[in-house]
C-alpha atoms as a PDB file:
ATOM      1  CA  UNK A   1      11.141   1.650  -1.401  1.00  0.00           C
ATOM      2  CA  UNK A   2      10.849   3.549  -4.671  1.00  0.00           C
ATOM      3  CA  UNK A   3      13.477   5.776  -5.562  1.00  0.00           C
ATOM      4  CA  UNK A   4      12.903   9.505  -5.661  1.00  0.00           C
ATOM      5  CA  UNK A   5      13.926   9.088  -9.559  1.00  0.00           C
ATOM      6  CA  UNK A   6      11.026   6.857  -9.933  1.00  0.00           C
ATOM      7  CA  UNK A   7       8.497   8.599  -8.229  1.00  0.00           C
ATOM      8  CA  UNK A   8       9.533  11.538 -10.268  1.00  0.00           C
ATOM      9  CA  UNK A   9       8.964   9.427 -13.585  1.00  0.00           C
ATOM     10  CA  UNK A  10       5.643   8.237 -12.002  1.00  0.00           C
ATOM     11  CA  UNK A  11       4.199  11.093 -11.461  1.00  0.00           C
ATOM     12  CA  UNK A  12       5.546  12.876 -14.701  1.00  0.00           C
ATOM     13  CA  UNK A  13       4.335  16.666 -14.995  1.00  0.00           C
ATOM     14  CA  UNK A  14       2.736  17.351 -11.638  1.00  0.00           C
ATOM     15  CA  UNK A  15       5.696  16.187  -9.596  1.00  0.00           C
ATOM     16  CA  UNK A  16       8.094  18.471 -11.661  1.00  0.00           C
ATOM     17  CA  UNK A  17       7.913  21.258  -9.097  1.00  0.00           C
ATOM     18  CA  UNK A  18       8.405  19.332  -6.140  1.00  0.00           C
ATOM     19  CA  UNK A  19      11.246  19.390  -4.208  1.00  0.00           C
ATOM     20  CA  UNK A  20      13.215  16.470  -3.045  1.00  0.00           C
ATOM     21  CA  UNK A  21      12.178  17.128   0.242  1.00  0.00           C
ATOM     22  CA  UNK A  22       8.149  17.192  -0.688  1.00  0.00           C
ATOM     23  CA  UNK A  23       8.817  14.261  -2.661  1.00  0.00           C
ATOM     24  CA  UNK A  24      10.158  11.885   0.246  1.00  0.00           C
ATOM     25  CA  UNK A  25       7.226  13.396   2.168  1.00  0.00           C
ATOM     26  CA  UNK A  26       4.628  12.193  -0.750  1.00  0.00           C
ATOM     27  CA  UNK A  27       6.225   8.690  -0.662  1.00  0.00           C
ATOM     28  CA  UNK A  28       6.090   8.253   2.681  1.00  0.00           C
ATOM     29  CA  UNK A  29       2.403   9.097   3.229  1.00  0.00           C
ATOM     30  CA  UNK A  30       1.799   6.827   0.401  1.00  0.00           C
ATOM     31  CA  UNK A  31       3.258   3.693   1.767  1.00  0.00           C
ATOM     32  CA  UNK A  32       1.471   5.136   5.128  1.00  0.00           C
ATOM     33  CA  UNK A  33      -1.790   5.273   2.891  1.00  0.00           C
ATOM     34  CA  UNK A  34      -1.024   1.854   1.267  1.00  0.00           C
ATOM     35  CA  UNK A  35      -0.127   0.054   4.981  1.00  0.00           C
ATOM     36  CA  UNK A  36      -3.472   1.337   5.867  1.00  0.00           C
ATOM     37  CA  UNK A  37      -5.051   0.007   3.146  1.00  0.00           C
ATOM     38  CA  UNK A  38      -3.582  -3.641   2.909  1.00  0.00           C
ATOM     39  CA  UNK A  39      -4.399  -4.146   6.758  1.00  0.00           C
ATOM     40  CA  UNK A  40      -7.939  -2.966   5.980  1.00  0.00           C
ATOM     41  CA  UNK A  41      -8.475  -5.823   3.380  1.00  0.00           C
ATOM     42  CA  UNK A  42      -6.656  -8.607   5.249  1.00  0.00           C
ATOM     43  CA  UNK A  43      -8.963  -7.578   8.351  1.00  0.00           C
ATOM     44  CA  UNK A  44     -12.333  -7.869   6.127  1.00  0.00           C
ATOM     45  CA  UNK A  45     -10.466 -10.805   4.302  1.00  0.00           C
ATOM     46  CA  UNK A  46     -10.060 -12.528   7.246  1.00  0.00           C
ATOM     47  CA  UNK A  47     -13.651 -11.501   8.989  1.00  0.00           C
ATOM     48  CA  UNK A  48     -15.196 -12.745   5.328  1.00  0.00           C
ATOM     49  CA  UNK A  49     -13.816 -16.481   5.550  1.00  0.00           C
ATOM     50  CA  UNK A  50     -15.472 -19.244   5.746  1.00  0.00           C
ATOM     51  CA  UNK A  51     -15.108 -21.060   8.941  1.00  0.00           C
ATOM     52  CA  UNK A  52     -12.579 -24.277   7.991  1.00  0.00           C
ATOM     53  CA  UNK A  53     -14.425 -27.474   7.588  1.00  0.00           C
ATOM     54  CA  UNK A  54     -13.745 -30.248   9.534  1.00  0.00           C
ATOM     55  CA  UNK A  55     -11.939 -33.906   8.376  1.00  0.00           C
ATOM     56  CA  UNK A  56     -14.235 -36.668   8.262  1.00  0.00           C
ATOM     57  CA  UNK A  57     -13.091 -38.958  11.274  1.00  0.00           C
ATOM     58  CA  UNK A  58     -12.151 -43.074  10.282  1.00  0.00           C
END
């Protein structure tokens, strides 16, 4: 997990103001956001494949 430091740094200016508090709130609908996300594309991904071909037998 990033560190509150480092989301700080990432978001530079506009996370100035925030408290620690709205900070670990950000980050954690973030990696919510991103879980979301990455289970999204592996489902399409996975819908998207082409079936597996088959060995030739002998």
């Amino acid at each position: 997990m990033i560190s509150l430091v480092e989301c700080r740094k990432i978001l530079g200016e506009a996370g100035r103001d925030l408290t620690d508090a709205q900070l670990e709130r950000l980050r954690q609908d973030l990696y919510g956001l991103a879980d979301i996300t990455v289970t999204c594309f592996l489902s399409q991904a996975s819908r998207k494949a082409p079936p597996p071909q088959k060995e030739p037998s002998g």
